[in-house]
Protein backbone atom coordinates (compact mmCIF):
# COMPACT_ATOMS: atom_id res chain seq x y z
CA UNK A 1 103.07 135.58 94.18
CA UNK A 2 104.81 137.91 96.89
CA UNK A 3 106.16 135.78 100.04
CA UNK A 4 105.13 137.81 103.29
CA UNK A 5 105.25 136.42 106.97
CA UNK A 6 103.93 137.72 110.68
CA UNK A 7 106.94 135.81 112.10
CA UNK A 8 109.85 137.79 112.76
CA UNK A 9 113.10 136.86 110.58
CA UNK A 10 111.20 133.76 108.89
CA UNK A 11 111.52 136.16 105.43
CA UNK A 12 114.86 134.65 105.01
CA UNK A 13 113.59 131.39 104.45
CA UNK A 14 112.20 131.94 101.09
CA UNK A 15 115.47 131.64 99.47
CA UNK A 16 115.44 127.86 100.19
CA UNK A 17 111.99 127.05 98.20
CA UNK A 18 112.27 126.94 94.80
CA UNK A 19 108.74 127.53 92.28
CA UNK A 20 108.18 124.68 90.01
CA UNK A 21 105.76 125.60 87.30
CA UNK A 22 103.03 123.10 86.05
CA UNK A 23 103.45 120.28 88.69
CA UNK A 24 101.77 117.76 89.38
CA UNK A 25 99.80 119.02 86.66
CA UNK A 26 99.43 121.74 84.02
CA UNK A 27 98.79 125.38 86.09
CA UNK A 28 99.76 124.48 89.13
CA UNK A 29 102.91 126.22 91.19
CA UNK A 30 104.19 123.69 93.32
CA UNK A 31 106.35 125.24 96.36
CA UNK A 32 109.56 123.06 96.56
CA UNK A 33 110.97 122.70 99.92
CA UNK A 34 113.30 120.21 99.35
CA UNK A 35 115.82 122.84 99.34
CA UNK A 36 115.35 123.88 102.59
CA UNK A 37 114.96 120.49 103.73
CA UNK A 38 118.91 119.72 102.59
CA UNK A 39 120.35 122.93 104.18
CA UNK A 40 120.54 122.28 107.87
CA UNK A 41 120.36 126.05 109.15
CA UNK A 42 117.31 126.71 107.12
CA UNK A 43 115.76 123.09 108.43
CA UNK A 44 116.62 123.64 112.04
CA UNK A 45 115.16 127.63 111.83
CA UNK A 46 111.69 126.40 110.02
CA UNK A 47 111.14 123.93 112.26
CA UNK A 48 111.92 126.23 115.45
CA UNK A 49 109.35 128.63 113.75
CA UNK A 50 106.96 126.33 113.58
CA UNK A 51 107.33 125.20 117.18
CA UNK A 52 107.66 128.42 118.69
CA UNK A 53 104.04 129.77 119.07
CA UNK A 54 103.43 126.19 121.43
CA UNK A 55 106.23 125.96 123.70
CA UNK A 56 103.58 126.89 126.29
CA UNK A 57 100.41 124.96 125.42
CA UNK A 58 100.76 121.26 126.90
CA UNK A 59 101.08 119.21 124.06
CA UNK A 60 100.46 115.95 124.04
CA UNK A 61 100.79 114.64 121.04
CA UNK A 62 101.74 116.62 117.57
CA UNK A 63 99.81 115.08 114.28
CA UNK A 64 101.68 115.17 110.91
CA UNK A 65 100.10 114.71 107.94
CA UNK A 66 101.20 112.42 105.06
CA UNK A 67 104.21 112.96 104.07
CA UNK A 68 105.89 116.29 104.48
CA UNK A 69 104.24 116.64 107.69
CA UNK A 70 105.61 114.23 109.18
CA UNK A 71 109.51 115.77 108.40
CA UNK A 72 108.43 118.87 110.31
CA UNK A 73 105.64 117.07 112.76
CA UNK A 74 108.44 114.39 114.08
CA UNK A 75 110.95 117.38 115.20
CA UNK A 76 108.45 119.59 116.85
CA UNK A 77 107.24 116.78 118.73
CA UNK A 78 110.88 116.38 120.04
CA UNK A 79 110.87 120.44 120.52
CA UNK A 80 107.77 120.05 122.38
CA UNK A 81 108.66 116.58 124.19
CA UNK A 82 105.33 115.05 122.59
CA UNK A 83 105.00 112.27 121.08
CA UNK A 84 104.54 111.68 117.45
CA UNK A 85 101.38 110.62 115.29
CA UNK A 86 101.12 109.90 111.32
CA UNK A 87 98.11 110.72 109.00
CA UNK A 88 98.62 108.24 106.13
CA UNK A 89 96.99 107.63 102.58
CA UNK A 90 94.94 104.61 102.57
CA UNK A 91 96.88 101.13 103.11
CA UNK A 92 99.57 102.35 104.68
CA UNK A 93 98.95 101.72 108.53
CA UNK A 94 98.29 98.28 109.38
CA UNK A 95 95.86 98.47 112.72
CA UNK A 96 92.13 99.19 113.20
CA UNK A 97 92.04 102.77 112.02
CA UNK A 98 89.49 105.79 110.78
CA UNK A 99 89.14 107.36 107.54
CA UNK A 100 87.84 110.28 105.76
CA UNK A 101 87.50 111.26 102.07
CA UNK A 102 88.42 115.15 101.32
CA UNK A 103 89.15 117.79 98.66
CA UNK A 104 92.10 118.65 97.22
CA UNK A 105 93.89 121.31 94.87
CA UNK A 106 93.48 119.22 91.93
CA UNK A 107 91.72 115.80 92.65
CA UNK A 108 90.30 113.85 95.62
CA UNK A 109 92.07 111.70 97.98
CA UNK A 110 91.60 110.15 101.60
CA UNK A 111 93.18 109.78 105.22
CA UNK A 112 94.01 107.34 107.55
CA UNK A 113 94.66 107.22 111.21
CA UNK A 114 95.25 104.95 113.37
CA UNK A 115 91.89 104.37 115.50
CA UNK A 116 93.81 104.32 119.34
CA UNK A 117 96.40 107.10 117.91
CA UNK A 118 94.83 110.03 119.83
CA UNK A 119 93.10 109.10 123.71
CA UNK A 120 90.15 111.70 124.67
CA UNK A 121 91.26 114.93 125.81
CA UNK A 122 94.64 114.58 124.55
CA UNK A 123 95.96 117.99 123.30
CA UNK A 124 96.90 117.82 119.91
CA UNK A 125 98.93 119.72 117.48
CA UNK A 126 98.54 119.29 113.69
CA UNK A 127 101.38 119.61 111.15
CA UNK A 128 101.79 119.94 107.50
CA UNK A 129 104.58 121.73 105.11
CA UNK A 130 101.72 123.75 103.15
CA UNK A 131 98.31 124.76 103.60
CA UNK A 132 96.40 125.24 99.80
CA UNK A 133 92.41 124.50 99.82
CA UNK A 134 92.49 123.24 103.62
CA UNK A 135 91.01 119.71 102.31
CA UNK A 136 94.16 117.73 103.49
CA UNK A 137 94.33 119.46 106.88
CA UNK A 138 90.46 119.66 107.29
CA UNK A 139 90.47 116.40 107.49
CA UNK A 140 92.87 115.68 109.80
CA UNK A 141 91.39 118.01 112.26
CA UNK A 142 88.13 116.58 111.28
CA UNK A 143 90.35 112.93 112.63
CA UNK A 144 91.54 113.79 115.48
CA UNK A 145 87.78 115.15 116.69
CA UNK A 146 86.20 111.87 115.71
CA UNK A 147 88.84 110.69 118.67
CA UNK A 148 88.62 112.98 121.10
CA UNK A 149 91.38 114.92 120.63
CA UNK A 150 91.66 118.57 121.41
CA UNK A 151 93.36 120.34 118.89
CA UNK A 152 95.39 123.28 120.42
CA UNK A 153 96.86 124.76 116.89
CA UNK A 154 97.26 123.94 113.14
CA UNK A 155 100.90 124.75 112.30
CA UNK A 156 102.37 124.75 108.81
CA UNK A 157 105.22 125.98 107.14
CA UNK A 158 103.37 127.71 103.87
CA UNK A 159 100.12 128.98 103.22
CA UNK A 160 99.11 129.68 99.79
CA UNK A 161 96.83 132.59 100.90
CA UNK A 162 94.46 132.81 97.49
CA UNK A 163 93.42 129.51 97.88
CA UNK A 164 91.61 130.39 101.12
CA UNK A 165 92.63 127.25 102.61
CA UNK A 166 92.57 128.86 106.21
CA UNK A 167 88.64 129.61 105.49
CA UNK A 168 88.10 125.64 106.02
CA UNK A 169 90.05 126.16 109.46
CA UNK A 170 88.37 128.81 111.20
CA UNK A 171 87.53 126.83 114.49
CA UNK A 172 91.37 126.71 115.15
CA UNK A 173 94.14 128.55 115.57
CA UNK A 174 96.60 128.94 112.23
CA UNK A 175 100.14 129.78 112.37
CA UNK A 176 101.67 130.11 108.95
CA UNK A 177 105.53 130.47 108.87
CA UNK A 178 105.37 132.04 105.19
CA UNK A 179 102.43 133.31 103.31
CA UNK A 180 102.44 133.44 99.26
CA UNK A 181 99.54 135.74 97.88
C-alpha cells in the first residue's frame, strides 16, 4: 500500500509508522503509530495537521474516540481552545450515558458516551488516529447526533482508503492527514 496525502509536507510523516503484519489477527496490516507518538517533532506536526483545516470553525467541543483518539483529540482541543470529550468501550465511564453497537474490521464492538457530554447545538469535532471500515467513527458521529451535537468535521490521522471507510461518512466533512491505498 502506497502512502499519499492532500496536505502539504504531511508525506514526511510516514517514516514514523511502522507496518505490522498479521495483527490483531491473521491478514490484517496494522498501522503502528507508536513511533510517531515517541518522537516529539513528528507528534507536535501530526497533531498541527490535524488541527489545521478548523482553526476557523467555532469549536466547541472536539470528540476522541477510544483510545488513540483521545492522544490526538486532547491536543487539538487545546489547539482549538475546546474542550475535550471521550468515546469509551463499554464500562468504562461511570455516569448516565448512550450507547451504540457497530462494525468493525474484524469483529463487533460498542461505544459509550457520556449522556450530558455534548449540549444541543454544540459544534463538535470528532477524532480518531485511523479511519478503516468507518464502523468506529460512524458511530460516534451517529453519538453525538443522538445529543444534539453538530458535527463540523471528522479528522483523523490515517485513512486506509480500500476499506472505503469514508463511504460510511459522507454527510460530513473528512480530512485525512495520510492516505494508504
Amino acid at each position: 500500500m502506497a502512502a499519499h496525502t492532500t496536505t502539504p509536507g504531511s508525506l514526511e510523516l510516514c517514516r514514523f509508522i511502522r507496518d505490522i503484519a498479521d495483527f490483531p489477527k491473521p491478514g490484517i496490516l496494522f498501522r503502528d503509530i507508536t513511533p510517531l507518538l515517541r518522537n516529539p517533532g513528528a507528534l507536535s506536526l501530526a497533531v498541527e495537521f490535524m488541527t489545521q483545516p478548523f482553526r476557523d470553525k467555532h469549536v466547541d467541543i472536539v470528540v476522541g474516540a477510544e483510545s488513540r483518539g483521545f492522544i490526538f483529540g486532547t491536543a487539538v482541543a487545546r489547539n482549538l481552545s475546546a474542550g475535550f470529550v471521550p468515546i469509551r468501550k463499554p464500562g468504562k465511564l461511570p455516569a448516565a450515558k448512550r450507547s451504540m453497537s457497530y462494525d468493525l474490521e474484524y469483529g463487533q464492538d460498542k461505544l459509550e458516551i457520556h449522556a450530558d457530554a455534548v449540549e444541543p447545538g454544540q459544534r463538535v469535532l470528532l477524532m480518531d488516529d485511523l479511519l478503516a471500515t468507518g464502523g468506529t467513527m460512524r458511530a460516534c458521529c451517529d453519538l453525538v447526533e443522538q445529543l444534539g451535537g453538530d458535527i463540523v468535521g471528522v479528522a483523523v490521522l490515517i485513512e486506509l482508503v480500500d476499506l472505503a471507510g469514508r463511504k460510511k461518512l459522507t454527510k460530513w466533512p473528512l480530512h485525512c492527514v495520510l492516505s494508504y491505498d
